[in-house]
Every structure is written in C-alpha cells, then in structure tokens.
PDB file of N, CA and C in Angstrom:
ATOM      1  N   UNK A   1      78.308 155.156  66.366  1.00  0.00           N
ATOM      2  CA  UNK A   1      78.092 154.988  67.784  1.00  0.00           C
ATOM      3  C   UNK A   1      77.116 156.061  68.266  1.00  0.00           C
ATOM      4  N   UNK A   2      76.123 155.292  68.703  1.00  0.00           N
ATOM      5  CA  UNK A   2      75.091 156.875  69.378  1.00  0.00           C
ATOM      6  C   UNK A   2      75.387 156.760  70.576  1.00  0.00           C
ATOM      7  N   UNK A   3      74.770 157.852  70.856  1.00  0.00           N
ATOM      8  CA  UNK A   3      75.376 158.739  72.477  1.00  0.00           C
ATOM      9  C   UNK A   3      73.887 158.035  73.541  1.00  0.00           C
ATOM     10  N   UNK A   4      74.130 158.201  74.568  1.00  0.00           N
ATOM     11  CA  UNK A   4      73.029 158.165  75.040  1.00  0.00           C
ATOM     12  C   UNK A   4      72.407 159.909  75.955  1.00  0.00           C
ATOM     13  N   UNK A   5      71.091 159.319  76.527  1.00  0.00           N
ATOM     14  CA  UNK A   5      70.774 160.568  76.687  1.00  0.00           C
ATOM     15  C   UNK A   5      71.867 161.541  77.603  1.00  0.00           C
ATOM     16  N   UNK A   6      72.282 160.993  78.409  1.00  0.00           N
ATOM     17  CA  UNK A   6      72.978 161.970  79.074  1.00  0.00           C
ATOM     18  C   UNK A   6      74.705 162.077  78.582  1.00  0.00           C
ATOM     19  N   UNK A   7      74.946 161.553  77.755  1.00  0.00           N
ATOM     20  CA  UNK A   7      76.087 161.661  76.945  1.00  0.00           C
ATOM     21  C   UNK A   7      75.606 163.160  75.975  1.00  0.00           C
ATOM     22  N   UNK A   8      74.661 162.816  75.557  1.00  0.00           N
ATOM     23  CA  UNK A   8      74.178 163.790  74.945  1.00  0.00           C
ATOM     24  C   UNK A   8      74.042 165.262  75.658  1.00  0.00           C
ATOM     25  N   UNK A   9      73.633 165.339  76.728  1.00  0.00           N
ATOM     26  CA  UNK A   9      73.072 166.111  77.194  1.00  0.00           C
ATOM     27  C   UNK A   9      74.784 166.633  77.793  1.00  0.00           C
ATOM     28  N   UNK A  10      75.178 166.359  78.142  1.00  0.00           N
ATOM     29  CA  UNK A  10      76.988 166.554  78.620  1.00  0.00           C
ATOM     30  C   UNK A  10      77.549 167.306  77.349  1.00  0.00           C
ATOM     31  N   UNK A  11      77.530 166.524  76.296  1.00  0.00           N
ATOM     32  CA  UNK A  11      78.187 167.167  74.994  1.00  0.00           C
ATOM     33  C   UNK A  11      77.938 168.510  74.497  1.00  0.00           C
ATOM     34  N   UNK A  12      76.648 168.781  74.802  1.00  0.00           N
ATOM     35  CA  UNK A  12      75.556 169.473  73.955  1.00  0.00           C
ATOM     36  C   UNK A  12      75.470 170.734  74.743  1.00  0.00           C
ATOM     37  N   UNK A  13      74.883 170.610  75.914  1.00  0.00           N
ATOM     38  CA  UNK A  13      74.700 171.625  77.183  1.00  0.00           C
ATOM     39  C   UNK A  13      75.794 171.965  78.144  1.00  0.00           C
ATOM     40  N   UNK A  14      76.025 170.973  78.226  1.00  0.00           N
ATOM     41  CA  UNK A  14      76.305 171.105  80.084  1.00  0.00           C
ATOM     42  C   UNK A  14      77.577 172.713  79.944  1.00  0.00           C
ATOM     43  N   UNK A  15      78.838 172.199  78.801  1.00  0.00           N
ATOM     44  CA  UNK A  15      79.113 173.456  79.276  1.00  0.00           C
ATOM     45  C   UNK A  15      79.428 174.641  79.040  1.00  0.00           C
ATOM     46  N   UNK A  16      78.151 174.907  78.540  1.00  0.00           N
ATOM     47  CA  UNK A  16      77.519 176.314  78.544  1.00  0.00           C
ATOM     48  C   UNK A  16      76.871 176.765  79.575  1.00  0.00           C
ATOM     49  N   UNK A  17      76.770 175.716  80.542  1.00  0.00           N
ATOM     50  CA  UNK A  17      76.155 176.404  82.017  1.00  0.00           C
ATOM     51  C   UNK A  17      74.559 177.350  81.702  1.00  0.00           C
ATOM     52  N   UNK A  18      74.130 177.487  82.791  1.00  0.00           N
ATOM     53  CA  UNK A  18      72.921 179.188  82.697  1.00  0.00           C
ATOM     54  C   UNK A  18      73.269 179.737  82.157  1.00  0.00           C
ATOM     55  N   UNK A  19      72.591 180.241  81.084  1.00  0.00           N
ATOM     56  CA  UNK A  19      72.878 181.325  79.481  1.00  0.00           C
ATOM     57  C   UNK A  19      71.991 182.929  80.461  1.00  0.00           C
ATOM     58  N   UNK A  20      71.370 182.575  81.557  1.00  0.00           N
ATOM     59  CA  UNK A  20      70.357 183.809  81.688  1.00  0.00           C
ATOM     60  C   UNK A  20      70.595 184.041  83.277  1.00  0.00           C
ATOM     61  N   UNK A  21      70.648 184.896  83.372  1.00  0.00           N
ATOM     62  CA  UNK A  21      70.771 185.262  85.701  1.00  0.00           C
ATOM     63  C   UNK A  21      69.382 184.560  86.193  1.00  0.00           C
ATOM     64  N   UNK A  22      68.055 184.430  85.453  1.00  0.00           N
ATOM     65  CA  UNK A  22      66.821 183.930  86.039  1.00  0.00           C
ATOM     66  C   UNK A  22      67.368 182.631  85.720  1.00  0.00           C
ATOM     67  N   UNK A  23      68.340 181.587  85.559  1.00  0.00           N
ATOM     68  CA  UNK A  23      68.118 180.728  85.300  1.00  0.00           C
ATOM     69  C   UNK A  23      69.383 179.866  86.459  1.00  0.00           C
ATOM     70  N   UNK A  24      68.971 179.354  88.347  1.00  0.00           N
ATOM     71  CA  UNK A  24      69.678 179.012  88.950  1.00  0.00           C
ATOM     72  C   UNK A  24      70.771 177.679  88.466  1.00  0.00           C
ATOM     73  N   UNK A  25      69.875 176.782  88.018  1.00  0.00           N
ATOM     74  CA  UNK A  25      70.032 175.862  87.497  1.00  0.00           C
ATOM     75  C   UNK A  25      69.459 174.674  86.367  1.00  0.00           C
ATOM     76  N   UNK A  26      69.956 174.658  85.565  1.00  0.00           N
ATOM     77  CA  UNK A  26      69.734 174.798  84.127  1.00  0.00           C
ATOM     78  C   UNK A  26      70.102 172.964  83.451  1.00  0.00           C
ATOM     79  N   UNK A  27      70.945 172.836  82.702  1.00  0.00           N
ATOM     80  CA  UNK A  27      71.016 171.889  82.407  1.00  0.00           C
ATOM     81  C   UNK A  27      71.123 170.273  83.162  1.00  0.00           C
ATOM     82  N   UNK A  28      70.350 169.187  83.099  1.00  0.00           N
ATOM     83  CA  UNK A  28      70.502 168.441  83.904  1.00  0.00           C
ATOM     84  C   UNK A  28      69.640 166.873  83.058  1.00  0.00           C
ATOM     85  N   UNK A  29      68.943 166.501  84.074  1.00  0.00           N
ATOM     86  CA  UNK A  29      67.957 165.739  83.635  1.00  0.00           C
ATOM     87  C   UNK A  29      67.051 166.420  82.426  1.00  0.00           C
ATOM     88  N   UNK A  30      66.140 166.622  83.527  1.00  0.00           N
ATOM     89  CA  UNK A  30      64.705 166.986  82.494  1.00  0.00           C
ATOM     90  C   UNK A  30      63.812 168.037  82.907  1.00  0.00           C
ATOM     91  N   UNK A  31      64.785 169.305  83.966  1.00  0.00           N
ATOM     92  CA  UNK A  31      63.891 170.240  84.833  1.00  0.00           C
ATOM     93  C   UNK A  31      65.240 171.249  84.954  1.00  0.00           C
ATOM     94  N   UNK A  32      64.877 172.554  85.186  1.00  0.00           N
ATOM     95  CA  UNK A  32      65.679 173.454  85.480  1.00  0.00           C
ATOM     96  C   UNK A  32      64.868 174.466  86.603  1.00  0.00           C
ATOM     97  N   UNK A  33      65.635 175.130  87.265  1.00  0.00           N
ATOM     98  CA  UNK A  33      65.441 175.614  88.713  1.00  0.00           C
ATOM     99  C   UNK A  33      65.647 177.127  88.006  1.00  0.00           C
ATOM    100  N   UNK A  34      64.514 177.865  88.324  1.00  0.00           N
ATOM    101  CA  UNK A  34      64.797 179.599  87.982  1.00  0.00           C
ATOM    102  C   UNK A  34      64.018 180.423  89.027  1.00  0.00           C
ATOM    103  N   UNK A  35      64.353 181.760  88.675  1.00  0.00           N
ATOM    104  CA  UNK A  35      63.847 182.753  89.864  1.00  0.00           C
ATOM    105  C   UNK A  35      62.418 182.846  89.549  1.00  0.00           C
ATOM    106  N   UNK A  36      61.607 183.035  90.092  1.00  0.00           N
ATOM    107  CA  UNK A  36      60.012 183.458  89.365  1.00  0.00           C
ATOM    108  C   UNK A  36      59.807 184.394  88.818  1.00  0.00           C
ATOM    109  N   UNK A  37      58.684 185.504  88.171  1.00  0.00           N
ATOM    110  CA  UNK A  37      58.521 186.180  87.721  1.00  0.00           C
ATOM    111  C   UNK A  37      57.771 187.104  89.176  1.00  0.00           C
ATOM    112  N   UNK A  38      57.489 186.421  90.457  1.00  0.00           N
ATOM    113  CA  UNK A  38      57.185 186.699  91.765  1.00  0.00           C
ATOM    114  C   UNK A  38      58.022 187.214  92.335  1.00  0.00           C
ATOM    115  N   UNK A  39      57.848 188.184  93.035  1.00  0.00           N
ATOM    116  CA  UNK A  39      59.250 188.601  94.084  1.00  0.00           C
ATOM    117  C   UNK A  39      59.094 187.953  95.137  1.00  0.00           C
ATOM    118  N   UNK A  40      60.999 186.946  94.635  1.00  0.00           N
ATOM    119  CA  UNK A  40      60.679 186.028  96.680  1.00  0.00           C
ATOM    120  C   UNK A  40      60.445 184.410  95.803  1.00  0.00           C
ATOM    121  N   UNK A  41      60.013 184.586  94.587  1.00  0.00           N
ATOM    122  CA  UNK A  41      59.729 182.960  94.304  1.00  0.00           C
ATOM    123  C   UNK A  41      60.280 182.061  93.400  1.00  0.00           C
ATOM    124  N   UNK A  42      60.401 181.084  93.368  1.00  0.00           N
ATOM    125  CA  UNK A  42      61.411 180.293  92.492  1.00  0.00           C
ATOM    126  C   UNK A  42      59.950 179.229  91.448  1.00  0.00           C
ATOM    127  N   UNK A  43      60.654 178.905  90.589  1.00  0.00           N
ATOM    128  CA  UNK A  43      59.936 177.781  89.123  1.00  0.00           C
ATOM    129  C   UNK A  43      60.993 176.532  89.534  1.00  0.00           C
ATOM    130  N   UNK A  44      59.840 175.763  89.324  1.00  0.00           N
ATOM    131  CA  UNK A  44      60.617 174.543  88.773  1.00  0.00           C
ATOM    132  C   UNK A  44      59.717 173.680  87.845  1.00  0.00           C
ATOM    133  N   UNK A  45      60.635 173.935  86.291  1.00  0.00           N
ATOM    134  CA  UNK A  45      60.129 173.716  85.088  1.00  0.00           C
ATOM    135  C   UNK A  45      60.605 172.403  84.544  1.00  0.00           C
ATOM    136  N   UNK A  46      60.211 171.181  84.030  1.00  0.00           N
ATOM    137  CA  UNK A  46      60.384 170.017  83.557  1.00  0.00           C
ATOM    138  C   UNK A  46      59.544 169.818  82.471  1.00  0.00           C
ATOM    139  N   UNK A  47      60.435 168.736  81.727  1.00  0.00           N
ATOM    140  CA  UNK A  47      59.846 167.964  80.504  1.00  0.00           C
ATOM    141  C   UNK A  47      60.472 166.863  79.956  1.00  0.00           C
ATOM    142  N   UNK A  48      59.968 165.583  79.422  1.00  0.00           N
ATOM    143  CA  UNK A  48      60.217 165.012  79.040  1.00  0.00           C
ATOM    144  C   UNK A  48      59.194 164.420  77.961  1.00  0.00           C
ATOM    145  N   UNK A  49      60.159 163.328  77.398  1.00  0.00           N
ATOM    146  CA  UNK A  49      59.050 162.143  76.601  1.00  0.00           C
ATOM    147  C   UNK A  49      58.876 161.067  76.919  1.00  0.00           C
ATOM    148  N   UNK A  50      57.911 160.798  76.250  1.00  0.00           N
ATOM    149  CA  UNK A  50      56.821 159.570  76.634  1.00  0.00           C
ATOM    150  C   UNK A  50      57.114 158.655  75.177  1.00  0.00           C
ATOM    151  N   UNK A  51      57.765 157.273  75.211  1.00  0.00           N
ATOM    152  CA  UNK A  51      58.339 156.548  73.895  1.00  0.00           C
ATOM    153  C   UNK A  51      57.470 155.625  73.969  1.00  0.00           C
ATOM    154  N   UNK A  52      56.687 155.380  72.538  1.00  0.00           N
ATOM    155  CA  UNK A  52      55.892 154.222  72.475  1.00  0.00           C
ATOM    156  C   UNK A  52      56.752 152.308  72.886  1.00  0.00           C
ATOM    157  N   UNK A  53      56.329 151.663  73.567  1.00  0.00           N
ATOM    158  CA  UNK A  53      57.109 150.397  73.776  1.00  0.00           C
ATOM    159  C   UNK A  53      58.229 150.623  74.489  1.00  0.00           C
ATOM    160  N   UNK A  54      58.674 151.896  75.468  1.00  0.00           N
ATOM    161  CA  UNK A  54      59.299 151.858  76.522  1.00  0.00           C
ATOM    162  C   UNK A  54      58.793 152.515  77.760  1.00  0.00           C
ATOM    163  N   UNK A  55      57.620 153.510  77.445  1.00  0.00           N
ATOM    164  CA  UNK A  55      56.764 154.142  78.503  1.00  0.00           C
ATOM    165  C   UNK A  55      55.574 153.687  78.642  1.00  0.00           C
ATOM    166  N   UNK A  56      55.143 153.046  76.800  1.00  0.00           N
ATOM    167  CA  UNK A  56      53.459 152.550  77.334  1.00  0.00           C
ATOM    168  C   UNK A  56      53.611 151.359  75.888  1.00  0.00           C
ATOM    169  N   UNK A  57      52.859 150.425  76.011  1.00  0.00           N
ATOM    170  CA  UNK A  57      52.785 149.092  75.317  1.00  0.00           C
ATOM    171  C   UNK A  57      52.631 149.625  73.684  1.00  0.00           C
ATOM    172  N   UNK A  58      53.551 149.291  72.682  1.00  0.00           N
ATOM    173  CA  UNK A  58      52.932 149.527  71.150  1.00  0.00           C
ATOM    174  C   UNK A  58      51.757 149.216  71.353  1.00  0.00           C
ATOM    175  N   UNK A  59      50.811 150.170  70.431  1.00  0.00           N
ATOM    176  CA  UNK A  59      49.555 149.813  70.221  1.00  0.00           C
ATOM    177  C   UNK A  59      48.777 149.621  71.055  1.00  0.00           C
ATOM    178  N   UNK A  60      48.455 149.515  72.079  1.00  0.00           N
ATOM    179  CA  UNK A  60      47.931 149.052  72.803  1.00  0.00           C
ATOM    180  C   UNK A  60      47.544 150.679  74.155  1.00  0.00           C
ATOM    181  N   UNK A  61      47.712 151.540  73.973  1.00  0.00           N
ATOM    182  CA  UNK A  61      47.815 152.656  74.811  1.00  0.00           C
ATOM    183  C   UNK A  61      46.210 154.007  73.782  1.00  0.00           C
ATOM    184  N   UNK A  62      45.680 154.582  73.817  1.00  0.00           N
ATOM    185  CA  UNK A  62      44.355 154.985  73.418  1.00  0.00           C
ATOM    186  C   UNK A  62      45.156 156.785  74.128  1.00  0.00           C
ATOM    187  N   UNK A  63      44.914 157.495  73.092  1.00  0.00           N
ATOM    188  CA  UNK A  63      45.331 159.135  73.075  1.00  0.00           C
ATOM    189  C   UNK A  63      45.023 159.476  74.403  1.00  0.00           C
ATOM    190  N   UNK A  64      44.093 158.776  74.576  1.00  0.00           N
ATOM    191  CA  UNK A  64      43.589 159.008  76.305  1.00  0.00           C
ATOM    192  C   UNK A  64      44.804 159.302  77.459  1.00  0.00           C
ATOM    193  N   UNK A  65      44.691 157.744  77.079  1.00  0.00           N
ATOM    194  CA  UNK A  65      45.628 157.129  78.134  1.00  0.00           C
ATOM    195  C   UNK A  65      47.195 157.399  78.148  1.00  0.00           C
ATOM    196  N   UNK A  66      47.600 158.261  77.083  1.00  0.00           N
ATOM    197  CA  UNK A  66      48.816 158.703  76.859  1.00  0.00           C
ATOM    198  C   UNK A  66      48.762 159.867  77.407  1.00  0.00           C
ATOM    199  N   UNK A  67      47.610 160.564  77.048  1.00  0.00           N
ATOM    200  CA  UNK A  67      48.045 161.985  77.644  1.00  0.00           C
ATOM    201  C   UNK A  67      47.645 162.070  79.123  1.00  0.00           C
ATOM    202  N   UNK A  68      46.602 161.288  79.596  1.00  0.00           N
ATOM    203  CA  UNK A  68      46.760 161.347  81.290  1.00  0.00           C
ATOM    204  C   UNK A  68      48.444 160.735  81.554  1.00  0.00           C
ATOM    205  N   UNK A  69      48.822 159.953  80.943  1.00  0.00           N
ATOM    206  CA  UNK A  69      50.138 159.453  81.338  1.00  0.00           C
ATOM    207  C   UNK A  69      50.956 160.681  81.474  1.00  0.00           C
ATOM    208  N   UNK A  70      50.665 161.254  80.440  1.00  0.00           N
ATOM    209  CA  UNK A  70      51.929 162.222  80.463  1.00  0.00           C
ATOM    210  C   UNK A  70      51.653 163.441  81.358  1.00  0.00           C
ATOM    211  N   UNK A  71      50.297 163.968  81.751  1.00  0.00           N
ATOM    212  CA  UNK A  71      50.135 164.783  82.855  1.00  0.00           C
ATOM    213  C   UNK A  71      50.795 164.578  84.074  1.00  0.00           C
ATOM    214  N   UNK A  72      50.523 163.152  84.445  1.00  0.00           N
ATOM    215  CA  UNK A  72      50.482 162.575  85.963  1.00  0.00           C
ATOM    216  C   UNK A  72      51.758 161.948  86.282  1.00  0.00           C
ATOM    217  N   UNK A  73      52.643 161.627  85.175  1.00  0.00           N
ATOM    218  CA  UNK A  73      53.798 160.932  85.367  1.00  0.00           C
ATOM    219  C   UNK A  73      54.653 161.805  86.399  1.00  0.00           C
TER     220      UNK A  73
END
C-alpha cells in the first residue's frame, strides 16, 4: 500500500515539528515560513515537482518549456 503525498509527509515530518528557532513554520505542503537573515524580516521558501504526464504532456514538453514551467508555476 503506498502512502500518498501527504500521508507521507504526516508520517515522516510532521511530528518533529521546527528542528531550528529560525524556522516559524516548517512542515506542510511545499513551503516553510522562517525568520530572515534581515533584522525585522521573514522568508518564505517553497519547492516542489514538476511530473512528466501529470504537470506537462509525455513527450511532448521541450527543456524549455519545463523549466519556464517550473520558474513561473
């Protein structure tokens, strides 16, 4: 039986909570909320993936067009 992503992400992360004081909020989706390296300012850091034939057509997508995808998404 596989997990899905956020089954996963529950199992795996969640509770271990913020491992770091710069880190407000931490496990979740695909972004975590921290203090800046600015005095006074906050990050908000994300990432994900980009799956061939569920984000962009098999075959049919050019290195191009994947990586503007993945900038702009």
């Amino acid at each position: 039986m596989s997990l899905s992503e956020f089954a996963l992400i529950d199992r795996t992360f969640r509770k271990a909570g913020a491992m770091r004081a710069d880190v407000h909020l931490g496990v979740g989706d695909d972004a975590a909320y921290c203090t800046s390296p600015h005095p006074g300012g906050t990050v908000v850091a994300s990432i994900d993936t980009l799956v061939e034939g569920v984000h962009f057509p098999p075959l049919a997508a050019s290195f191009i067009d994947i990586g503007v995808l993945a900038v702009t998404w």
